[in-house]
Protein backbone atom coordinates (compact mmCIF):
# COMPACT_ATOMS: atom_id res chain seq x y z
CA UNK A 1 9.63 8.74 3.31
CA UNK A 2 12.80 6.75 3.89
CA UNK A 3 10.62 4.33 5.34
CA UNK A 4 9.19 3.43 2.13
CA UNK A 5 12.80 3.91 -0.04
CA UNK A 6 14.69 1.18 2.35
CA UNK A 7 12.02 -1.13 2.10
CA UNK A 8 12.18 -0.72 -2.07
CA UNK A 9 15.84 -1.46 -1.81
CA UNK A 10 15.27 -4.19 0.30
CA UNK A 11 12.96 -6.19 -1.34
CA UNK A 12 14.75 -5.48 -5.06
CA UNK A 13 18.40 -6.52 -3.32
CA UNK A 14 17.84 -9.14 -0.79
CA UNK A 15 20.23 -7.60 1.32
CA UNK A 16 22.17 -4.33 2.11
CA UNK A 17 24.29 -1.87 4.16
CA UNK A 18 24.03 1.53 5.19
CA UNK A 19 26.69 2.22 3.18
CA UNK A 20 24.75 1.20 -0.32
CA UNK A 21 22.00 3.91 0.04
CA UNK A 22 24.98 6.57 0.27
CA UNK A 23 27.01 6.69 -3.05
CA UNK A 24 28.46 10.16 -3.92
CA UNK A 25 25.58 12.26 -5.19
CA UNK A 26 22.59 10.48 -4.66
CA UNK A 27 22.59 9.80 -8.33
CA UNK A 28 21.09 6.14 -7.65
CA UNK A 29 17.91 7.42 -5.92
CA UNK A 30 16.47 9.06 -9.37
CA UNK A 31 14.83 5.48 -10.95
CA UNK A 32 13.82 4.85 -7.35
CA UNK A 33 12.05 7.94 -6.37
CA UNK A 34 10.10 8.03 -9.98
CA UNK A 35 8.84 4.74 -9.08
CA UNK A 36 7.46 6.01 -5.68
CA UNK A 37 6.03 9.02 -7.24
CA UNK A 38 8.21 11.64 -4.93
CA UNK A 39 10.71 14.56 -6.58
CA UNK A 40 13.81 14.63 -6.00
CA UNK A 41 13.86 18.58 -4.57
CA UNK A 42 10.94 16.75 -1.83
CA UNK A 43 13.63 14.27 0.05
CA UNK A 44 17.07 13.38 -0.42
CA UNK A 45 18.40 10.68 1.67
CA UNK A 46 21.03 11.57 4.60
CA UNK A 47 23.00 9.04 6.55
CA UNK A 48 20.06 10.36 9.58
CA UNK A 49 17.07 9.65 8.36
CA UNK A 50 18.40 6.26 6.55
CA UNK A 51 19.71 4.86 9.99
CA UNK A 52 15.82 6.06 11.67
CA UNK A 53 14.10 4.41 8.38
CA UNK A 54 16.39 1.15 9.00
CA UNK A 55 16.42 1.85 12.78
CA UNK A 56 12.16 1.80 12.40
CA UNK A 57 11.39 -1.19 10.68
CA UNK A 58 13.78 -3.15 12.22
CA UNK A 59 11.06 -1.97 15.93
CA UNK A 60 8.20 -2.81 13.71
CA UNK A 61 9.85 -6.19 12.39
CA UNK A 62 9.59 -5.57 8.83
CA UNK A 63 13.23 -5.82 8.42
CA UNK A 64 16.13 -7.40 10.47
CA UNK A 65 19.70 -6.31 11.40
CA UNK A 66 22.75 -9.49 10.73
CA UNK A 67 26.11 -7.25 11.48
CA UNK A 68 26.04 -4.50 9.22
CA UNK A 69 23.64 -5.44 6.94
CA UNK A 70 19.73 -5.46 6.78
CA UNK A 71 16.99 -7.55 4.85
CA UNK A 72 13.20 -7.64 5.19
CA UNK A 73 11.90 -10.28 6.83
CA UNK A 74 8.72 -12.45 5.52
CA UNK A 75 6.26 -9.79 7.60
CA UNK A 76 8.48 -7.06 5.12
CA UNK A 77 8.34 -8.91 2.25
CA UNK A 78 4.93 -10.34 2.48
CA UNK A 79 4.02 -5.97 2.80
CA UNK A 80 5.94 -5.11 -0.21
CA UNK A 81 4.50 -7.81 -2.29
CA UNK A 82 1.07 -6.51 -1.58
CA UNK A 83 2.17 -3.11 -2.16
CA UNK A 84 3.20 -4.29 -5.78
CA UNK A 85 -0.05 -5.91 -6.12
CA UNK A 86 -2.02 -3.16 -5.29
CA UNK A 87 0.33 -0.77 -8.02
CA UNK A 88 -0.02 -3.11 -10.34
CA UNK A 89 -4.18 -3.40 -10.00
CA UNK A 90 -4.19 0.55 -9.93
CA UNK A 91 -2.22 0.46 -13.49
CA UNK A 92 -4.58 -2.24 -14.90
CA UNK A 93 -7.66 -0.63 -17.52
CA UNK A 94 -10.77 0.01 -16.35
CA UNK A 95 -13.53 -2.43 -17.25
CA UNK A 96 -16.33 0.00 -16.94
CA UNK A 97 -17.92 -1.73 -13.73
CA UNK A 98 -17.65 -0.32 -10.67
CA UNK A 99 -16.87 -2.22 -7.28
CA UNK A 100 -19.03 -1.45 -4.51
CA UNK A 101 -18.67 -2.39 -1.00
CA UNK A 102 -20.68 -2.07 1.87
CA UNK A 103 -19.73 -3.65 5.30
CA UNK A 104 -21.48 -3.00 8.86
CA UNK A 105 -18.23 -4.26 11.10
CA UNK A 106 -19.16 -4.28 14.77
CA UNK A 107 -17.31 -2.21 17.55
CA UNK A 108 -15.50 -5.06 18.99
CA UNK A 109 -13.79 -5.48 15.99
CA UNK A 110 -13.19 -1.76 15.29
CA UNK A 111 -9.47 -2.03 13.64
CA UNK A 112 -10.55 -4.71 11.65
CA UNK A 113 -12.87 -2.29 10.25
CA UNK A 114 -9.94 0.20 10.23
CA UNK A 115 -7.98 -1.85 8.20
CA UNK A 116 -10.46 -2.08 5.33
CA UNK A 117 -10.77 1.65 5.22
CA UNK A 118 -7.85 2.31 4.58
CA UNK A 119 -7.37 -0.90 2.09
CA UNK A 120 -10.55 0.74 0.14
CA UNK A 121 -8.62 4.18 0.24
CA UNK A 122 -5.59 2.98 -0.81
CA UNK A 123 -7.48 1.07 -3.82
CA UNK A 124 -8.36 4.89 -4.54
CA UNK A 125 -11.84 3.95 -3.38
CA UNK A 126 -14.40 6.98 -2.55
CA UNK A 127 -16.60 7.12 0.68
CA UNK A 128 -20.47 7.30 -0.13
CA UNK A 129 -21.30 6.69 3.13
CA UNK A 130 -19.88 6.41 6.38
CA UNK A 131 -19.45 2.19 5.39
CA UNK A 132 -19.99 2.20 1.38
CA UNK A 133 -17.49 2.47 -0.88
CA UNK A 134 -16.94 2.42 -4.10
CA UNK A 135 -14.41 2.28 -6.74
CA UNK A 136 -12.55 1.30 -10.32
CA UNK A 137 -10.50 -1.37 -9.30
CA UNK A 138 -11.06 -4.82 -7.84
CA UNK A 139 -9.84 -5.86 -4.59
CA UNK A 140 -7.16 -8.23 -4.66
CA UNK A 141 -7.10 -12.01 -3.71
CA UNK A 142 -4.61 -10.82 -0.55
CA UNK A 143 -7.61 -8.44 0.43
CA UNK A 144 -10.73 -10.90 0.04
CA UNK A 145 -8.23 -13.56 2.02
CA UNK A 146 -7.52 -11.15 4.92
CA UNK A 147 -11.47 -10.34 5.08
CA UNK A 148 -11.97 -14.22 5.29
CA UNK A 149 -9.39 -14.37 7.54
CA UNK A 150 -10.31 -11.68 10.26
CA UNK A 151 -13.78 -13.52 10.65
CA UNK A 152 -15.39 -10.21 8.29
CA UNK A 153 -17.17 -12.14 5.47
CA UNK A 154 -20.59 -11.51 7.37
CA UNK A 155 -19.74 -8.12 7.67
CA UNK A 156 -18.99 -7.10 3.89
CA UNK A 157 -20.57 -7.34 0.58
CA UNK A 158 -18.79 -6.97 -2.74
CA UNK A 159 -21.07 -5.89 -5.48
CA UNK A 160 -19.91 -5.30 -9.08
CA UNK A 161 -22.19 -3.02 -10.39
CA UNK A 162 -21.98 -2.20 -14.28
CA UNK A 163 -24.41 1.22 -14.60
CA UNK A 164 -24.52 3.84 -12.08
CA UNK A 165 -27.15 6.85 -12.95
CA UNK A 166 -26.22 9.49 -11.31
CA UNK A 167 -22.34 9.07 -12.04
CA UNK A 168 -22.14 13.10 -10.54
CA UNK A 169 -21.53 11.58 -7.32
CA UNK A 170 -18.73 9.73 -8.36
CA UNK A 171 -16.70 12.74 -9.56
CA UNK A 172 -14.07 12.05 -7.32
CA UNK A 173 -12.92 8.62 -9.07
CA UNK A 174 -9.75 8.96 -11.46
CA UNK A 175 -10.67 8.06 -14.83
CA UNK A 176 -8.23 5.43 -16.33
């Protein structure tokens, strides 16, 4: 959770402190914690789990320490940028076609595999089989490049498909 909050913060303001999540009562963390979706009653920041959240993706490299301050670096802000891609495709109006994907990834490549999962899921994709998705929302020009990229492209097809019959199956999908 505070994970997600200091990386917000620092890819709106460049730059920060410890000190800047911490004003006196948490007042600043209300327009923030819409945004992510998350009541306030659910998580309020404390010095603790701020310095682990910083303390984390500074290990992970998604942010980097210069004397008391932090800032992402690219890895961090190249993440957040496809995180605001990905809100902004959920937000967009359906079209009324359907995205289907279907990919038979070999075992050597298993995280590869892993990876697109969890892309799919996050696109709010539903499982029809153990490798066929399908969903509402397109995949993103970041997502088609990273398929390209991790030598998948024989591995996946992306269908758009514009009439499903048996749309029962499909329940699952969030209507837009």
């Amino acid at each position: 959770m505070s994970s997600s909050f200091i990386c917000l913060k620092l890819f709106e303001l460049g730059e920060i402190t410890l000190d800047s999540f911490l004003p006196a009562n948490y007042s600043f963390a209300r327009p923030y914690r819409r945004l992510l979706g998350l009541e306030m009653r659910d998580w309020r920041p404390t010095k603790n789990s701020l310095q682990v959240g910083l303390t984390r993706l500074v290990e992970q490299g998604f942010a980097e320490k210069k004397r008391k301050s932090y800032k992402l670096t690219l890895d961090g802000k190249r993440i957040m940028k496809s995180i605001f891609e990905k809100q902004k495709s959920l937000k967009k109006k359906w079209d009324g076609k359907y995205r289907l994907v279907i990919f038979d990834i070999p075992e050597f490549k298993k995280k590869a595999r892993d990876w697109l999962r969890e892309e799919l899921y996050l696109l709010q994709y539903i499982q029809l089989q153990k490798s066929v998705f399908i969903g509402k929302h397109p995949l993103s020009q970041d997502i088609i490049g990273d398929i390209k990229g991790l030598g998948l492209s024989n591995h996946v097809n992306y269908l758009l498909i514009e009439k499903v019959y048996d749309e029962r199956k499909l329940k699952f999908l969030e209507p837009n």
